[in-house]
C-alpha atoms as a PDB file:
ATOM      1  CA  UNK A   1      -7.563 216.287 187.409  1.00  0.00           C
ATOM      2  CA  UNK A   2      -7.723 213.595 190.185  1.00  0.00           C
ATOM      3  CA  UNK A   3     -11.676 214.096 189.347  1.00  0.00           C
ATOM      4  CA  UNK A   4     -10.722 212.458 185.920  1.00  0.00           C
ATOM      5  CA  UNK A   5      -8.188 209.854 187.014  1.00  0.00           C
ATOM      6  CA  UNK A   6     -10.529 208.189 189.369  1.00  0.00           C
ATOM      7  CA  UNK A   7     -13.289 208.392 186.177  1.00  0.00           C
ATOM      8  CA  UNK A   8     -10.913 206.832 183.599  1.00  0.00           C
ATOM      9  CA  UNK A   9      -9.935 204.319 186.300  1.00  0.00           C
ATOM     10  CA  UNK A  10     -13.383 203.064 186.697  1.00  0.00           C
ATOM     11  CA  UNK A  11     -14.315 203.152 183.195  1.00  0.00           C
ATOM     12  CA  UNK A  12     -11.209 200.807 182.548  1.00  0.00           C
ATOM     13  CA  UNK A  13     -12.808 198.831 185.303  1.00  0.00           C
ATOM     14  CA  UNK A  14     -15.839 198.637 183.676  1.00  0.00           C
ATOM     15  CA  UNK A  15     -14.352 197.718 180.712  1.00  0.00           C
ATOM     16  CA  UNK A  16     -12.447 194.618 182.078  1.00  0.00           C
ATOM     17  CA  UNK A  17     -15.350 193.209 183.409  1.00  0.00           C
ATOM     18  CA  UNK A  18     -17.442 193.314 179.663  1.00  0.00           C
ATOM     19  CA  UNK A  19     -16.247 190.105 178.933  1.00  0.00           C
ATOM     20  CA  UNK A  20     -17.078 188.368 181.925  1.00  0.00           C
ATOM     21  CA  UNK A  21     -20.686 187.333 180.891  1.00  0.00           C
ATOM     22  CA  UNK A  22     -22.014 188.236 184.551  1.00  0.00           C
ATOM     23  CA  UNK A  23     -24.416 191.271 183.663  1.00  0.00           C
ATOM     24  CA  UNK A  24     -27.902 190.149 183.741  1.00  0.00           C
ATOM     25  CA  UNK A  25     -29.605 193.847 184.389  1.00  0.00           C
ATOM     26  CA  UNK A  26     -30.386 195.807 181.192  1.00  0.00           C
ATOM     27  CA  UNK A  27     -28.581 198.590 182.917  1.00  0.00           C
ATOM     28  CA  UNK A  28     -25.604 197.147 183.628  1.00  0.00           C
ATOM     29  CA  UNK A  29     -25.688 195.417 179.876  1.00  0.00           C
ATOM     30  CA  UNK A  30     -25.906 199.368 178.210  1.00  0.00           C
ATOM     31  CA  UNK A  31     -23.708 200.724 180.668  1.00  0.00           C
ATOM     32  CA  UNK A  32     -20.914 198.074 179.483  1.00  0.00           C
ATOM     33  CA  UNK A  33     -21.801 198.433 175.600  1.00  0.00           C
ATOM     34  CA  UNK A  34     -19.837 201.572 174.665  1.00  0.00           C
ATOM     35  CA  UNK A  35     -16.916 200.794 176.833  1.00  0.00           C
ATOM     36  CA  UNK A  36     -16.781 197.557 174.658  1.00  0.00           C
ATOM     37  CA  UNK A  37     -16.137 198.561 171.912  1.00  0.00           C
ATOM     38  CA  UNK A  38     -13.513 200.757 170.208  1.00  0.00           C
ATOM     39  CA  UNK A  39     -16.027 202.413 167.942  1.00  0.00           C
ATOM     40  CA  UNK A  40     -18.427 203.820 170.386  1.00  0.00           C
ATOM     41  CA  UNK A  41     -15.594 204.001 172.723  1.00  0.00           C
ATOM     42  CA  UNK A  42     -13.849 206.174 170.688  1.00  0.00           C
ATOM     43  CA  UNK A  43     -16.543 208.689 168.582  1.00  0.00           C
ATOM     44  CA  UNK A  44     -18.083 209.579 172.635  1.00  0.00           C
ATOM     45  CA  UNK A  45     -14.361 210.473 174.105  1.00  0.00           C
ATOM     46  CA  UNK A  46     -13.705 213.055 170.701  1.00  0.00           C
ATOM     47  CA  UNK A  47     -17.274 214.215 170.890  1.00  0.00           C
ATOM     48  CA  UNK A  48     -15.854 215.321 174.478  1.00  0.00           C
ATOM     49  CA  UNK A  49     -13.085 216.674 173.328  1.00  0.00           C
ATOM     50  CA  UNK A  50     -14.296 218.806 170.517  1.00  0.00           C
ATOM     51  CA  UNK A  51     -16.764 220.235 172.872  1.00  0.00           C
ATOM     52  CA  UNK A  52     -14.259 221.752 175.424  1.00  0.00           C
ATOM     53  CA  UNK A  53     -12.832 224.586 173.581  1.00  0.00           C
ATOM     54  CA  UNK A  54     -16.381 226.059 173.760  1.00  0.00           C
ATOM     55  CA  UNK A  55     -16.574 226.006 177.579  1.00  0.00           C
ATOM     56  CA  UNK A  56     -20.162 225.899 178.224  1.00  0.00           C
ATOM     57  CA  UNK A  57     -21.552 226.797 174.402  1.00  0.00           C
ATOM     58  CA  UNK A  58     -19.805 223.356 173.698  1.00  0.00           C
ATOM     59  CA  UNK A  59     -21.966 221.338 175.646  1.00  0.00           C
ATOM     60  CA  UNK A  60     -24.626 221.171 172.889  1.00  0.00           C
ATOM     61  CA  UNK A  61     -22.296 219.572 171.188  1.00  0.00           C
ATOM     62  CA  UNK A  62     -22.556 216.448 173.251  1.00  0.00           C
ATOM     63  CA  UNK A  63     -26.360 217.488 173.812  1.00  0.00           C
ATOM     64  CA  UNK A  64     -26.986 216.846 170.393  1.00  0.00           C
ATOM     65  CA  UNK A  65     -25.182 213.273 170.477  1.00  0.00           C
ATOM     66  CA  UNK A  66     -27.306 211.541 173.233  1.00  0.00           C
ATOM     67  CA  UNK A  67     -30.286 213.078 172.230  1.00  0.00           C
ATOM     68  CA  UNK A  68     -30.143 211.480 168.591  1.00  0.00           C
ATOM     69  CA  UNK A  69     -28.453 208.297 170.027  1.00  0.00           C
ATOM     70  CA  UNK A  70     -31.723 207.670 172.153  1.00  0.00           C
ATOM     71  CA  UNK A  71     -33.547 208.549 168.739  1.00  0.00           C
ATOM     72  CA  UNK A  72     -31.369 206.404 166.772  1.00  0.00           C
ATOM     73  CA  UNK A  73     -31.538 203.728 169.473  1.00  0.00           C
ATOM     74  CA  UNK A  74     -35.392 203.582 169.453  1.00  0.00           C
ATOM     75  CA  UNK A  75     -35.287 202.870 165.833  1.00  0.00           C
ATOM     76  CA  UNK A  76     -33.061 199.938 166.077  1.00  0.00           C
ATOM     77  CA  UNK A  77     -35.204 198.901 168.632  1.00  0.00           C
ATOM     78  CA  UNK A  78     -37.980 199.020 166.500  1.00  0.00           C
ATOM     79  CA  UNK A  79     -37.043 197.238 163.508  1.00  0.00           C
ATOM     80  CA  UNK A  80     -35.782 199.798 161.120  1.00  0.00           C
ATOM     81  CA  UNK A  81     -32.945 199.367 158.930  1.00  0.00           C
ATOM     82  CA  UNK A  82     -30.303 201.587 158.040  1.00  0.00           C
ATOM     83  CA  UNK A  83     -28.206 199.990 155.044  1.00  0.00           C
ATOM     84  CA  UNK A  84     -24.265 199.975 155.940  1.00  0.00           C
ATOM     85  CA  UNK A  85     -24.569 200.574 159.765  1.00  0.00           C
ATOM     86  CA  UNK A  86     -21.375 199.066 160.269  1.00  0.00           C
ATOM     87  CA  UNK A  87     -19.514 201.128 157.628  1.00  0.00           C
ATOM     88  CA  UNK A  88     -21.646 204.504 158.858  1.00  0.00           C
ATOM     89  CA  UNK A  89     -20.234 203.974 162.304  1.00  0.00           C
ATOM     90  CA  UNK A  90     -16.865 203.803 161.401  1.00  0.00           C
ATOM     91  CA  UNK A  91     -17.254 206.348 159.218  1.00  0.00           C
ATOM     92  CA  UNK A  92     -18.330 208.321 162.373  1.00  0.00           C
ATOM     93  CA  UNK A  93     -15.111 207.595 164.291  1.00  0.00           C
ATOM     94  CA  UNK A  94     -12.507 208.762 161.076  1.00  0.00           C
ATOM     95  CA  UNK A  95     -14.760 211.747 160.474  1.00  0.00           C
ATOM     96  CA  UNK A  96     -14.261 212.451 164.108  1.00  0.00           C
ATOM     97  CA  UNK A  97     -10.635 212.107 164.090  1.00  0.00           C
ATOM     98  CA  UNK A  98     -10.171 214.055 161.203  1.00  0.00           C
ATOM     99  CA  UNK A  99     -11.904 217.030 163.129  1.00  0.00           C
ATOM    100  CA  UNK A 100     -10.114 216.810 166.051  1.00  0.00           C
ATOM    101  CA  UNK A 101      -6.570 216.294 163.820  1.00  0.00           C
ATOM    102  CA  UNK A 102      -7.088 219.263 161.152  1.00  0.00           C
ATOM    103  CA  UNK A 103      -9.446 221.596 162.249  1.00  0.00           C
ATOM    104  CA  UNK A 104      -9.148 224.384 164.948  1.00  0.00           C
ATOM    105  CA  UNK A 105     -12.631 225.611 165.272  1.00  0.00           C
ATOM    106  CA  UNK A 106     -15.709 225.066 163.382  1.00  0.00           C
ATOM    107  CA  UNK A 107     -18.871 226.622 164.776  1.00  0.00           C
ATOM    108  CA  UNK A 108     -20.401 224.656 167.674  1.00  0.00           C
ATOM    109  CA  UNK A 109     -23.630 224.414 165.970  1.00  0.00           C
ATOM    110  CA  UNK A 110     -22.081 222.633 162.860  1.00  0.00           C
ATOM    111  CA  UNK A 111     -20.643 220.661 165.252  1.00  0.00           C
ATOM    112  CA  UNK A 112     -23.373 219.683 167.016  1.00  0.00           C
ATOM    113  CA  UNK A 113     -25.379 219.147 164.072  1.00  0.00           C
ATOM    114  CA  UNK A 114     -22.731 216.461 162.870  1.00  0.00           C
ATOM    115  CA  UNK A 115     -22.668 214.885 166.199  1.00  0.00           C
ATOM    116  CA  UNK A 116     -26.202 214.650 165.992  1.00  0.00           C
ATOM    117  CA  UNK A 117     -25.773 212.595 162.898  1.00  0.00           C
ATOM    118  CA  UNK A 118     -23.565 210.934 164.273  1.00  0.00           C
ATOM    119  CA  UNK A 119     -25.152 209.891 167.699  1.00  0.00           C
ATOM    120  CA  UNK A 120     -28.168 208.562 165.095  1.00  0.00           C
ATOM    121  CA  UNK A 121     -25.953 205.979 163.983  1.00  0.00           C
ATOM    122  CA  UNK A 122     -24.100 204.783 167.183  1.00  0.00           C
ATOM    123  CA  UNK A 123     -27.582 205.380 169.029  1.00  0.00           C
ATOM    124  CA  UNK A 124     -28.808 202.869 165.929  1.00  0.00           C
ATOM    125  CA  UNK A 125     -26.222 200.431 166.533  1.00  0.00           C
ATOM    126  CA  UNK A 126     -27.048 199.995 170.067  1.00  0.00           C
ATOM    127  CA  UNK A 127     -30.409 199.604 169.464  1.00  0.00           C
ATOM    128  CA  UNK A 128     -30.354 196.377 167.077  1.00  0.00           C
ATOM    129  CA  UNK A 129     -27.805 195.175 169.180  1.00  0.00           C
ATOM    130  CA  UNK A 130     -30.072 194.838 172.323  1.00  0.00           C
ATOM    131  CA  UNK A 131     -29.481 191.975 173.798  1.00  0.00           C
ATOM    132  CA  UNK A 132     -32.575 189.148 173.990  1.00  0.00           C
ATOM    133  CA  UNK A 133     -33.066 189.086 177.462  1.00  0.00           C
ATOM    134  CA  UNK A 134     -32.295 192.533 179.081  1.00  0.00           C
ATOM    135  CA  UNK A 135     -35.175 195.530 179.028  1.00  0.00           C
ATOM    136  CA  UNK A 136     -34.818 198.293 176.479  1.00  0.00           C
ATOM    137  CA  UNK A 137     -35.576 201.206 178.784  1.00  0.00           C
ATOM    138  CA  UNK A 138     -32.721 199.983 181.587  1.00  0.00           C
ATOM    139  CA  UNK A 139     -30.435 198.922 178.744  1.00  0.00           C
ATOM    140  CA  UNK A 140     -31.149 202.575 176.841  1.00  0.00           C
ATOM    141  CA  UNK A 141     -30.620 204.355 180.351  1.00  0.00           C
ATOM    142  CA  UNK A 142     -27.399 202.653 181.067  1.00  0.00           C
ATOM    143  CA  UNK A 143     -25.894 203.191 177.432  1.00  0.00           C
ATOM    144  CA  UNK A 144     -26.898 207.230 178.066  1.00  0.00           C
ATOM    145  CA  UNK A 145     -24.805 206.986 181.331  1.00  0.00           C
ATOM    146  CA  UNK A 146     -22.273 205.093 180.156  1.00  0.00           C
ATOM    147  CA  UNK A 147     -22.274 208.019 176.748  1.00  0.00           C
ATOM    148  CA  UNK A 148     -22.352 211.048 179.332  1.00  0.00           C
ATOM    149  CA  UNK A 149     -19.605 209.753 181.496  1.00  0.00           C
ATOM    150  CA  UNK A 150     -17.552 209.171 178.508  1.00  0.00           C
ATOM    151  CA  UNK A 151     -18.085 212.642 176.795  1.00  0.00           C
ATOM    152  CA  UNK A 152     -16.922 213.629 179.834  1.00  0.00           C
ATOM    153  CA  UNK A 153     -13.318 212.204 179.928  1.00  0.00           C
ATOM    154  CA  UNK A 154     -13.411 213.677 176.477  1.00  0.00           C
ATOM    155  CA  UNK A 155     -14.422 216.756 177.856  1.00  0.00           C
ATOM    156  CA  UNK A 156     -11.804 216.831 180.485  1.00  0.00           C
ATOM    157  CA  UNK A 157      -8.926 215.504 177.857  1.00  0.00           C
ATOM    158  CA  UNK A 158     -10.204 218.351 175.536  1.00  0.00           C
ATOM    159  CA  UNK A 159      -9.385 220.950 178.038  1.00  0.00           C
ATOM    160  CA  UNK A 160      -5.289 220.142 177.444  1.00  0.00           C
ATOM    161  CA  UNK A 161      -3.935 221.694 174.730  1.00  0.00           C
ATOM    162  CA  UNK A 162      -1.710 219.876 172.802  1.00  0.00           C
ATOM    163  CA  UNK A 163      -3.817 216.590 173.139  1.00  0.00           C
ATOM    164  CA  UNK A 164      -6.097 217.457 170.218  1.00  0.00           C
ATOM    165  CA  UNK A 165      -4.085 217.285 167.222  1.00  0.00           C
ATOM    166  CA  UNK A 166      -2.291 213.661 168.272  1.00  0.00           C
ATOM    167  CA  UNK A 167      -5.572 212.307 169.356  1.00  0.00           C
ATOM    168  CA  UNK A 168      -7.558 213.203 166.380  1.00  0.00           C
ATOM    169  CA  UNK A 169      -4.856 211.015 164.110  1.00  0.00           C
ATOM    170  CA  UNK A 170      -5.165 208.396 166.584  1.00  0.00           C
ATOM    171  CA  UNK A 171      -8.897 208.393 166.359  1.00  0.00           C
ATOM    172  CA  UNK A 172      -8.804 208.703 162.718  1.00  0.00           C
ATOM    173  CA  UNK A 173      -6.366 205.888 161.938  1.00  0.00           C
ATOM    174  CA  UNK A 174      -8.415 203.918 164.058  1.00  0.00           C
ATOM    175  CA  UNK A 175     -11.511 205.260 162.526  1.00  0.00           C
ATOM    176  CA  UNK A 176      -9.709 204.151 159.321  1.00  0.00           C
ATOM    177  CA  UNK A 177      -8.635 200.577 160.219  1.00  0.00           C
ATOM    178  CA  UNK A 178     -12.522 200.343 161.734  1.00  0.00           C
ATOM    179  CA  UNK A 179     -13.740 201.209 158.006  1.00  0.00           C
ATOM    180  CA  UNK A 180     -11.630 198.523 156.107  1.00  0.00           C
ATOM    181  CA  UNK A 181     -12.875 195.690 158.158  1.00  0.00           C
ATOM    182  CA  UNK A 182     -16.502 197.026 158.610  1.00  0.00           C
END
């Protein structure tokens, strides 16, 4: 537990200094991009957390996430263009919710297969949102860091009971309010 307090404590760290405009490595820029905002934020802590009950078959789950966000990531990189981005990413964090609110166990290979869905559209996201002057392959390795670390707090918050239920309407309201202004 002190493990994941000194984790959280230096993602919120991380996350403070986003806005500061002082990142000039492409690692540093990906490793700051899903702590800054709520969407990616959000969809990589529930991946986490729906991954726990499953112990160590759960980890696919997450697996299957980063390995389609690189995929999805190279794509944005490379020009293509998936229609309602925006929308599909929000769309990702009420979905999520919604799991983690009303549903006690689907199979963890339906559930990886939707995160890998998933992880195509965040992975997507980052990707056209590269910024002009960093490198793709440190920005893409810091973004996968930044991913892991955070499906690990999910992980870890996953293992409580009682958290999943409250969290998942908290994700999906957010995932909800995300969607009407996407």
């Amino acid at each position: 537990m002190r493990t994941l307090r000194i984790l959280t404590a230096f993602l919120l760290a991380s996350t403070a200094s986003a806005h500061s405009g002082s990142v000039t490595s492409g690692f540093g820029a990906g490793i700051l991009h899903p702590l800054a905002g709520p969407d990616h934020l959000l969809a990589m802590v529930s991946i986490g957390i729906l991954a726990a009950p499953f112990g160590k078959r759960g980890l696919w789950i997450p697996a299957a996430f980063m390995t389609a966000m690189m995929l999805g990531g190279l794509s944005g990189v490379a020009g293509l263009h998936l229609p309602f981005m925006e929308q599909g990413v929000a769309l990702t964090v009420l979905t999520l919710g919604l799991l983690l609110a009303f549903t006690s166990r689907l199979p963890p290979g339906t559930l990886a297969l939707l995160a890998g869905v998933m992880g195509l559209l965040h992975g997507h996201a980052h990707g056209t949102e590269l910024p002009e002057n960093v490198g793709a392959l440190e920005f893409f390795t810091g973004f996968t860091v930044a991913t892991g670390l955070l499906h690990v707090v999910g992980y870890g918050l996953g293992v409580r009971a009682g958290l999943r239920r409250g969290v998942g309407l908290g994700v999906a309201a957010a995932g909800a309010w995300l969607l009407l202004g996407a």
